[in-house]
PDB file of N, CA and C in Angstrom:
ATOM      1  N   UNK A   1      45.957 -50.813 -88.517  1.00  0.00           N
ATOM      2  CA  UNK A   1      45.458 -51.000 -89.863  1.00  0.00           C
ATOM      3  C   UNK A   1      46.499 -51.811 -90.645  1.00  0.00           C
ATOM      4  N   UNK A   2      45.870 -52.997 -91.486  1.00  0.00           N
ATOM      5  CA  UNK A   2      46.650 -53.652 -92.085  1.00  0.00           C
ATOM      6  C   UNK A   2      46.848 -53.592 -93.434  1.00  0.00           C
ATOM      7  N   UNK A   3      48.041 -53.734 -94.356  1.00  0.00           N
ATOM      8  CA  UNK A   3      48.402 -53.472 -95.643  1.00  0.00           C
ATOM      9  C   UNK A   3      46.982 -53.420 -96.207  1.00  0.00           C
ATOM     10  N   UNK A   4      46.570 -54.882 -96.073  1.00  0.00           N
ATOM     11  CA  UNK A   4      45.189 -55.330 -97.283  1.00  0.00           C
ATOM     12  C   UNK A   4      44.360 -54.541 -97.242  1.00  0.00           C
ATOM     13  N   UNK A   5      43.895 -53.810 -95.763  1.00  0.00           N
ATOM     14  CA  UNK A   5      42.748 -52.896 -95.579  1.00  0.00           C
ATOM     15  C   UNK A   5      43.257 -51.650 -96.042  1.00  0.00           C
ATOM     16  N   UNK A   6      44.163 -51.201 -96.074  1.00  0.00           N
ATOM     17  CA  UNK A   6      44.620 -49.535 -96.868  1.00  0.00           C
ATOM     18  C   UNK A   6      44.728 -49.906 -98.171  1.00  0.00           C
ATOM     19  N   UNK A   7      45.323 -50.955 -99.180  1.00  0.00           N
ATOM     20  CA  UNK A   7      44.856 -51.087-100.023  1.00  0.00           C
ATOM     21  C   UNK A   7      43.455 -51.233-100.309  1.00  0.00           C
ATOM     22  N   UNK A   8      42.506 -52.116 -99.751  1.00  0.00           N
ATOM     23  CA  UNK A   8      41.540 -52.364-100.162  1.00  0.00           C
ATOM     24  C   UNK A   8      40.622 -50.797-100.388  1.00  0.00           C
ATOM     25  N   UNK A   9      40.838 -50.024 -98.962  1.00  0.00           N
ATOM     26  CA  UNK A   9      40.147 -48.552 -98.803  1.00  0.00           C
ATOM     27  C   UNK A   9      40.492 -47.744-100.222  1.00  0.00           C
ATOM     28  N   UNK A  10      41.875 -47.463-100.341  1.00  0.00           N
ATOM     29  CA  UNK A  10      42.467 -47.113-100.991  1.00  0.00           C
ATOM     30  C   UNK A  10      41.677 -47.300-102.791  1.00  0.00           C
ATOM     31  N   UNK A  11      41.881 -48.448-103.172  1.00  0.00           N
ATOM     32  CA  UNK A  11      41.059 -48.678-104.316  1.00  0.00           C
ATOM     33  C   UNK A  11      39.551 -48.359-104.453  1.00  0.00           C
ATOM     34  N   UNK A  12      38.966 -48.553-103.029  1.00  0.00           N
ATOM     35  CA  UNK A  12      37.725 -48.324-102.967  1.00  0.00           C
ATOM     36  C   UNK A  12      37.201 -46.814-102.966  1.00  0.00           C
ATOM     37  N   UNK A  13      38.280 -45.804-102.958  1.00  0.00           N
ATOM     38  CA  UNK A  13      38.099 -44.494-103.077  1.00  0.00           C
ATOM     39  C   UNK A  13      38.452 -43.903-104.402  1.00  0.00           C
ATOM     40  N   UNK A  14      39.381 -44.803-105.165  1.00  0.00           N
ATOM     41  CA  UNK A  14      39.997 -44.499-106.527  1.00  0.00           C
ATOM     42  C   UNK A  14      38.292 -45.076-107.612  1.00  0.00           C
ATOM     43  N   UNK A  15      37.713 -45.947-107.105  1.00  0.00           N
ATOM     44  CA  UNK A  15      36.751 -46.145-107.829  1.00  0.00           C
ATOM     45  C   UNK A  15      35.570 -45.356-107.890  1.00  0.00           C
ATOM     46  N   UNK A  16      35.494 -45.208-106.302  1.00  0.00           N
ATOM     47  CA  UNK A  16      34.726 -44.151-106.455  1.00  0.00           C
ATOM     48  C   UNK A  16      34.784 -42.977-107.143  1.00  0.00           C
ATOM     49  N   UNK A  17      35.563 -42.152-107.138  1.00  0.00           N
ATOM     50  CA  UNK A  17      36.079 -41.196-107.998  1.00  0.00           C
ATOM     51  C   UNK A  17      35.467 -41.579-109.925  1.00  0.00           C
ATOM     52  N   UNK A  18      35.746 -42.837-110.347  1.00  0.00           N
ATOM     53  CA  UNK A  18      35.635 -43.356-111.407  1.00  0.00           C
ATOM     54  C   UNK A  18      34.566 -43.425-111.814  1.00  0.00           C
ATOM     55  N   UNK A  19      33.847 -44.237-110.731  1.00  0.00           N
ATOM     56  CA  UNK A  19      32.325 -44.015-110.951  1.00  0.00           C
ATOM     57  C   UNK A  19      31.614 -42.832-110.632  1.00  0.00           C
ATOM     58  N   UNK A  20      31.723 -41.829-110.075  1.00  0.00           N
ATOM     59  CA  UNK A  20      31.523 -40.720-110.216  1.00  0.00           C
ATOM     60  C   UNK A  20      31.666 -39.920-111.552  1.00  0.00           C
ATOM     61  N   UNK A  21      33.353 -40.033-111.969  1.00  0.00           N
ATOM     62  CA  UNK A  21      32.832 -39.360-113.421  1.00  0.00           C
ATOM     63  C   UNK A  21      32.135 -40.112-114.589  1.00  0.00           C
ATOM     64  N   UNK A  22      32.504 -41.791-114.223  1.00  0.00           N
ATOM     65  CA  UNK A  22      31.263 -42.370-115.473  1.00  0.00           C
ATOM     66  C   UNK A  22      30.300 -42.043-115.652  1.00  0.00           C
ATOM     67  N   UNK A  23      29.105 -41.779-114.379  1.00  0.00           N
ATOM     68  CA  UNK A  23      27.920 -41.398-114.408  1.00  0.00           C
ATOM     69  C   UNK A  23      28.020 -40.018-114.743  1.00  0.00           C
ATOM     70  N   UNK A  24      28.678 -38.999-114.765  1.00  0.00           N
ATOM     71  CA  UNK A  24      29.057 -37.754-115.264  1.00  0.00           C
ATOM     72  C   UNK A  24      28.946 -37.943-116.912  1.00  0.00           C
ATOM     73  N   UNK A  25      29.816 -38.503-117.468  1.00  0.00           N
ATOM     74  CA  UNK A  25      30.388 -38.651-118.733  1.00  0.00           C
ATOM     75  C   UNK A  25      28.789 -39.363-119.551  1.00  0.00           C
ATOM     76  N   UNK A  26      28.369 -40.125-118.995  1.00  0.00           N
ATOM     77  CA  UNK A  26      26.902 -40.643-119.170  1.00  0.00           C
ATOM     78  C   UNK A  26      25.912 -39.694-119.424  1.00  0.00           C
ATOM     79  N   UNK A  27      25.642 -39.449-118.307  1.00  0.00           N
ATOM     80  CA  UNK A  27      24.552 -38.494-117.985  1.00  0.00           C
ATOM     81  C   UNK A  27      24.567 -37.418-119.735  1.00  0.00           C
ATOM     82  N   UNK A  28      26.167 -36.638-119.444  1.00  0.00           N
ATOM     83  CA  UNK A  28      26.412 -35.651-120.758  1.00  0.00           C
ATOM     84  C   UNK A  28      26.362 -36.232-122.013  1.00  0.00           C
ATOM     85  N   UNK A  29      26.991 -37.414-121.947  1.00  0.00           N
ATOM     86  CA  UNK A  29      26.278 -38.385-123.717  1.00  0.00           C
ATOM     87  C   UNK A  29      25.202 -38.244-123.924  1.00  0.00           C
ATOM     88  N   UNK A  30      23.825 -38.750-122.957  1.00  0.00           N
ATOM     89  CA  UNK A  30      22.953 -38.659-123.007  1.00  0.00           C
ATOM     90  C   UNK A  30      22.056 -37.786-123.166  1.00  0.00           C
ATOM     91  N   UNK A  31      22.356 -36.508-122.853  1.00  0.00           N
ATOM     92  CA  UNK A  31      22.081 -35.031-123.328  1.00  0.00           C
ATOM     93  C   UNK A  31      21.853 -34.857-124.569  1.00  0.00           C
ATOM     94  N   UNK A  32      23.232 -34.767-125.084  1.00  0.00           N
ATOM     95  CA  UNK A  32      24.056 -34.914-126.501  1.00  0.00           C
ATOM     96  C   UNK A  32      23.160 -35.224-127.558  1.00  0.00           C
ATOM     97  N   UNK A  33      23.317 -36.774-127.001  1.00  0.00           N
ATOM     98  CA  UNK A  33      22.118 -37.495-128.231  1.00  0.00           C
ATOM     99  C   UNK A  33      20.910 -37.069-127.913  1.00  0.00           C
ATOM    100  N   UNK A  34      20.445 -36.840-126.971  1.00  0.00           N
ATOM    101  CA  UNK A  34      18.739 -36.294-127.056  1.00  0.00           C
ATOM    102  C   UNK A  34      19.070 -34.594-127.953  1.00  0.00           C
ATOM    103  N   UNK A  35      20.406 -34.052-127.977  1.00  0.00           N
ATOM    104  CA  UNK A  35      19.784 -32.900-128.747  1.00  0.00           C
ATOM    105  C   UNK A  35      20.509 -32.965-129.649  1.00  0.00           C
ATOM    106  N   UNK A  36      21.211 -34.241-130.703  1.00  0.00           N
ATOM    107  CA  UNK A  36      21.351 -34.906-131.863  1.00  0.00           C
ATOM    108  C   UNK A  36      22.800 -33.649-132.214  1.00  0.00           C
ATOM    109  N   UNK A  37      23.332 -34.130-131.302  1.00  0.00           N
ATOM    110  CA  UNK A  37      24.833 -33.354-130.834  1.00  0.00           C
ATOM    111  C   UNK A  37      26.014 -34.069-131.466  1.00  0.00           C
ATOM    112  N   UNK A  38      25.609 -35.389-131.938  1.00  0.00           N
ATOM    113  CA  UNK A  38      26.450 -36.519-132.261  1.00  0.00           C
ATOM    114  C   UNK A  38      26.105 -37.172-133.327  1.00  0.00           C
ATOM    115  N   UNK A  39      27.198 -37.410-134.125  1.00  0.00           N
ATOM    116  CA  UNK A  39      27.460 -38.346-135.385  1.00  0.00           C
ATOM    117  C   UNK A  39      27.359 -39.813-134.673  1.00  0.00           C
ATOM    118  N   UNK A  40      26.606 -40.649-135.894  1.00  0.00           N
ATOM    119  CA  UNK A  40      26.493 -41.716-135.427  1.00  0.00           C
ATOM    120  C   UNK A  40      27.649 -42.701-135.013  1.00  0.00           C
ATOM    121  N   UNK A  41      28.884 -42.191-135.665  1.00  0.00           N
ATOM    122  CA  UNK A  41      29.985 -42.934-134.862  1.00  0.00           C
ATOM    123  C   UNK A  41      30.446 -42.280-134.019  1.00  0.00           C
ATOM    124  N   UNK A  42      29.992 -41.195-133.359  1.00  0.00           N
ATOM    125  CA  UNK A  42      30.593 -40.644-131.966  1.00  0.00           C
ATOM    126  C   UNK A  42      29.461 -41.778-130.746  1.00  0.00           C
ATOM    127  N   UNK A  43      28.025 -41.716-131.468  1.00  0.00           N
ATOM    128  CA  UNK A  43      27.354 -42.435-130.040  1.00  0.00           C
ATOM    129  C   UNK A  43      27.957 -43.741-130.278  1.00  0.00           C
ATOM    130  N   UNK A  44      28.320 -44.236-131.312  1.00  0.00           N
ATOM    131  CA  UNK A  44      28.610 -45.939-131.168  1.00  0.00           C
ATOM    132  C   UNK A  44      29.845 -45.629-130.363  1.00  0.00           C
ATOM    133  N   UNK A  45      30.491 -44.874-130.641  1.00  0.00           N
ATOM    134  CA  UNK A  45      32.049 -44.911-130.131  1.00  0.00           C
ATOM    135  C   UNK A  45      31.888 -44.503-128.116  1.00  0.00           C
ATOM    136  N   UNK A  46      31.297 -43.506-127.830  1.00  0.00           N
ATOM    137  CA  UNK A  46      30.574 -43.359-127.018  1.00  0.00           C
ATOM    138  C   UNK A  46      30.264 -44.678-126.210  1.00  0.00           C
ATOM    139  N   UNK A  47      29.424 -45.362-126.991  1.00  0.00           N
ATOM    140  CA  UNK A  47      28.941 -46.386-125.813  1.00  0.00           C
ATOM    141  C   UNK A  47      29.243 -47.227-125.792  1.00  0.00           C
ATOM    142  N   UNK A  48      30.470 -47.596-126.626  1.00  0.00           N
ATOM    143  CA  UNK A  48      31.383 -48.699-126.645  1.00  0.00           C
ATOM    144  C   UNK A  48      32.003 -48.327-125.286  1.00  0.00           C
ATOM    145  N   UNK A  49      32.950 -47.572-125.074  1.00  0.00           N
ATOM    146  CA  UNK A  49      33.837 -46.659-124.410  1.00  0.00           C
ATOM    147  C   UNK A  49      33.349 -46.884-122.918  1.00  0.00           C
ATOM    148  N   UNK A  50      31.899 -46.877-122.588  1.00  0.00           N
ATOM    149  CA  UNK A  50      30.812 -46.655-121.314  1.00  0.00           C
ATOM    150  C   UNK A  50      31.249 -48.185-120.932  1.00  0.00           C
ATOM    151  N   UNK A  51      30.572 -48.996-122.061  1.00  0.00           N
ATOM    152  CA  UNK A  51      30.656 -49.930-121.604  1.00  0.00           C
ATOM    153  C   UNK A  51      31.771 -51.083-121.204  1.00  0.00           C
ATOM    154  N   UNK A  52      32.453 -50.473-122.056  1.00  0.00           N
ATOM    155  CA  UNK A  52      34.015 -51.602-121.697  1.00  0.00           C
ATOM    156  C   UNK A  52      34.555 -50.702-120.037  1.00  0.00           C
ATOM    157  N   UNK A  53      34.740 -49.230-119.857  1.00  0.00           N
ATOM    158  CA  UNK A  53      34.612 -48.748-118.656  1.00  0.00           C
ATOM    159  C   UNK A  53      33.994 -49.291-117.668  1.00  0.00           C
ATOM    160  N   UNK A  54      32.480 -49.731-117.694  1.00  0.00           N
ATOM    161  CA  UNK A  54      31.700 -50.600-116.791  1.00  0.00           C
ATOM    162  C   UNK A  54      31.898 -51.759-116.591  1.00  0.00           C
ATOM    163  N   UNK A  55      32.878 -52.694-118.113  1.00  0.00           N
ATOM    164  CA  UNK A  55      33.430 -53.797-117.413  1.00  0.00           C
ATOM    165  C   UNK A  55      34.527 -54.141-116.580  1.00  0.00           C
ATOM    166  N   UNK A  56      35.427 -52.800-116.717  1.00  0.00           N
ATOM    167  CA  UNK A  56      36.620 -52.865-115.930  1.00  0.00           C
ATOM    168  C   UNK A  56      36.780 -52.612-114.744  1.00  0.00           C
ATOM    169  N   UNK A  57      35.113 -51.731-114.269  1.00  0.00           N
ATOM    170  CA  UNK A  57      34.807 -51.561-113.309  1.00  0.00           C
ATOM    171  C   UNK A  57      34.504 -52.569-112.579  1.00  0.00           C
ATOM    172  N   UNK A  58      33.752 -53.290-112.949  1.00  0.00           N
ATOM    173  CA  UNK A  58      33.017 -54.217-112.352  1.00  0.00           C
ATOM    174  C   UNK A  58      34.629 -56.003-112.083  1.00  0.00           C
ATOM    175  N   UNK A  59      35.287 -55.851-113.084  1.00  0.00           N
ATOM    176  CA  UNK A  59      35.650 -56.436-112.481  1.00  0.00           C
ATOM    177  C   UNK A  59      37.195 -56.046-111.856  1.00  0.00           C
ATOM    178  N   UNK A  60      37.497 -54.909-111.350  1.00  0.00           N
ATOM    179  CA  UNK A  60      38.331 -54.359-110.233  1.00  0.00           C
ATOM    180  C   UNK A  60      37.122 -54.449-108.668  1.00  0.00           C
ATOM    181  N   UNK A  61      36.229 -54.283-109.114  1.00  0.00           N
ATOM    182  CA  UNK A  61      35.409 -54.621-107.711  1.00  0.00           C
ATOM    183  C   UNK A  61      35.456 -55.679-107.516  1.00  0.00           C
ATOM    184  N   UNK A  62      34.966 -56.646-108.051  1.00  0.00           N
ATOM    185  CA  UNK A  62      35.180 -58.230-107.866  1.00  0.00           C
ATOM    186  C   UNK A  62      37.090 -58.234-107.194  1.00  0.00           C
ATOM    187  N   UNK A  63      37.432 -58.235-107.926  1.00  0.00           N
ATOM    188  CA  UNK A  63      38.985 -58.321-107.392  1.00  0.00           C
ATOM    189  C   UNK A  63      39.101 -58.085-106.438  1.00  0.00           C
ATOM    190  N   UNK A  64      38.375 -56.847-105.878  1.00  0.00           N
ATOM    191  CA  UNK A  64      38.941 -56.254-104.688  1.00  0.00           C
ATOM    192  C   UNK A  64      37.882 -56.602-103.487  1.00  0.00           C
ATOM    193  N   UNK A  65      36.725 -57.762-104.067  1.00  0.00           N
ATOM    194  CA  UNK A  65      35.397 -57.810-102.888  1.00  0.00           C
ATOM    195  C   UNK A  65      34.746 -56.564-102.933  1.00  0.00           C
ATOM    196  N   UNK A  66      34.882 -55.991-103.832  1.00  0.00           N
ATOM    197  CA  UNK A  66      34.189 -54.702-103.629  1.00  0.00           C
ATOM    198  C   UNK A  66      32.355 -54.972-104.434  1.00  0.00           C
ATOM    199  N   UNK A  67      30.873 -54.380-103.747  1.00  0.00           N
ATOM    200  CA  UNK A  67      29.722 -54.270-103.960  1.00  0.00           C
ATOM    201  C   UNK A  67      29.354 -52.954-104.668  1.00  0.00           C
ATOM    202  N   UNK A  68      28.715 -52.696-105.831  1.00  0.00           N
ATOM    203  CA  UNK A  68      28.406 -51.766-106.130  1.00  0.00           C
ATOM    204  C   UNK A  68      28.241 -50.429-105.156  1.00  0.00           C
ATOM    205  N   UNK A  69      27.520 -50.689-103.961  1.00  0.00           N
ATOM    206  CA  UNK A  69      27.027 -49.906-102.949  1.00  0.00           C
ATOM    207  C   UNK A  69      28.446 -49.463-102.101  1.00  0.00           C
ATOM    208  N   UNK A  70      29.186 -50.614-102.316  1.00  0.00           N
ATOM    209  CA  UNK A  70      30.711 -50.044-101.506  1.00  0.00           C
ATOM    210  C   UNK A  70      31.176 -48.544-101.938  1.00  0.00           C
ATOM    211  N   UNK A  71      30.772 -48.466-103.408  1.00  0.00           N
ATOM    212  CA  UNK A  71      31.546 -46.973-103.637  1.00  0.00           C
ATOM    213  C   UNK A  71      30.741 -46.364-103.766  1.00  0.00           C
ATOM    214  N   UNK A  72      29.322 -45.993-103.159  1.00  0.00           N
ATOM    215  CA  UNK A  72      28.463 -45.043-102.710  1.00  0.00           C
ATOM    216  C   UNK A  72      28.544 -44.889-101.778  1.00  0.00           C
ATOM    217  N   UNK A  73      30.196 -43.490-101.170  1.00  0.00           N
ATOM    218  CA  UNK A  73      29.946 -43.381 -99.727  1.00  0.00           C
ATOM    219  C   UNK A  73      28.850 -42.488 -99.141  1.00  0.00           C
ATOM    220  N   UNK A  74      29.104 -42.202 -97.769  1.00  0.00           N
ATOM    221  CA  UNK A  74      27.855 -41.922 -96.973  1.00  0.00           C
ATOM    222  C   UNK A  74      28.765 -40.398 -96.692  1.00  0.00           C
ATOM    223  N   UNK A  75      27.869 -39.534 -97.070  1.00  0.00           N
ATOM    224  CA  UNK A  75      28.783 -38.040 -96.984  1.00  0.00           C
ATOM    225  C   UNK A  75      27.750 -37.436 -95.525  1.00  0.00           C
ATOM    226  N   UNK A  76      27.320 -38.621 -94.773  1.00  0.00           N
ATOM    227  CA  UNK A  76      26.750 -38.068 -93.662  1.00  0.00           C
ATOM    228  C   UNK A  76      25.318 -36.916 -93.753  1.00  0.00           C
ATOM    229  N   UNK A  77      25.377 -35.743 -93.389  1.00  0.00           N
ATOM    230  CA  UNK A  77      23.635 -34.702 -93.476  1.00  0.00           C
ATOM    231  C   UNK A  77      23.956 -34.601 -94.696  1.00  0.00           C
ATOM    232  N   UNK A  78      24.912 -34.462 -95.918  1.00  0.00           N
ATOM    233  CA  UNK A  78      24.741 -34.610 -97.304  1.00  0.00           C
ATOM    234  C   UNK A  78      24.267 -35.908 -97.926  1.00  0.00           C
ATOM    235  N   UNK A  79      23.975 -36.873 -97.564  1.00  0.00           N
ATOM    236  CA  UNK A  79      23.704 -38.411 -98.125  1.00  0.00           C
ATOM    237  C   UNK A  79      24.641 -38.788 -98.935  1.00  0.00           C
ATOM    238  N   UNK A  80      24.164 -39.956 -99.566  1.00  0.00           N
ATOM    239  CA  UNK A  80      24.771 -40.575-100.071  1.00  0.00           C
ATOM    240  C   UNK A  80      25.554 -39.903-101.687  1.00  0.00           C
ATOM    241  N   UNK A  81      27.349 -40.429-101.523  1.00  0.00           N
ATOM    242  CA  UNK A  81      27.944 -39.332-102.746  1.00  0.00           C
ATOM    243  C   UNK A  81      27.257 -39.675-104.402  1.00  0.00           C
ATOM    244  N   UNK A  82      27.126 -40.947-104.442  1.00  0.00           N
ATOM    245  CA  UNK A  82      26.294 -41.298-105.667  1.00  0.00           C
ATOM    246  C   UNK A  82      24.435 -41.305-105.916  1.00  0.00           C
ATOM    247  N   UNK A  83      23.994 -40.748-106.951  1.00  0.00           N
ATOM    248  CA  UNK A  83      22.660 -41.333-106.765  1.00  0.00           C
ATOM    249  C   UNK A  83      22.355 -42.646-106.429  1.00  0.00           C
ATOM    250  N   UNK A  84      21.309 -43.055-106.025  1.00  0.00           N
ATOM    251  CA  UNK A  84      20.929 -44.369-106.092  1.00  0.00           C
ATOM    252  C   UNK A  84      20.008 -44.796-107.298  1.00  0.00           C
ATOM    253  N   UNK A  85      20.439 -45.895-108.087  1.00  0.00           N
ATOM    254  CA  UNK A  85      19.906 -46.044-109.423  1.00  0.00           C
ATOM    255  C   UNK A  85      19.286 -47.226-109.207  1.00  0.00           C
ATOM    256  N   UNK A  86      18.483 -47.761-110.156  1.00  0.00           N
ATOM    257  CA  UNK A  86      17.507 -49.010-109.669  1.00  0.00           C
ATOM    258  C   UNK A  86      19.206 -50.306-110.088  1.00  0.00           C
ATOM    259  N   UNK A  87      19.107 -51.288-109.142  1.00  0.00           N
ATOM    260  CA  UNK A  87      20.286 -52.061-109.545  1.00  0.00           C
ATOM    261  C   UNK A  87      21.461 -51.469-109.324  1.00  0.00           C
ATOM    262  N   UNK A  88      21.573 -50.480-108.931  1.00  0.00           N
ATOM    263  CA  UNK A  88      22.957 -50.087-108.702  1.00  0.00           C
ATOM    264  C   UNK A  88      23.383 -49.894-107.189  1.00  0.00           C
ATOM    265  N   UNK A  89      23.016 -48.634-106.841  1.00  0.00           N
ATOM    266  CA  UNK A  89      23.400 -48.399-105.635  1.00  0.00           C
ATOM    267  C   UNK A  89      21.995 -48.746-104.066  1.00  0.00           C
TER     268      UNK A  89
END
């Protein structure tokens, strides 16, 4: 195994992790505001927050050649660790 590939793995498991709790942290915003849990500058602040997260995501994948689907691993008779979302995974 070569440097680039343990790095590359390496990041590709740190993201995963990331995107795992984004869609976590999501999912619970989204709760929130459906049961009007939040001041209107918590959801702006909120989905500012999502989204600059999703850009940093997106481009540490690029950096790294990494595909959305790369950090949906395969947990084998459990499936896949992320849902699959339309466009995403």
């Amino acid at each position: 195994m070569d440097k680039d590939t343990v790095e590359r793995d390496l990041v590709r498991l740190v993201l995963t992790v990331v995107e795992l709790l984004r869609q976590l942290m999501e999912r619970q915003a989204i709760r929130r505001v459906e049961k009007n849990n939040l001041t209107e500058e918590q959801e702006e602040r909120i989905g500012v927050t999502l989204m600059i997260l999703d850009e940093r995501m997106t481009e540490l994948r690029e950096r790294y050649d990494l595909s959305p689907e790369d950090l949906n691993l395969d947990l084998g008779p459990l499936g896949p660790l992320l849902p699959r979302q339309e466009g995403r995974y």
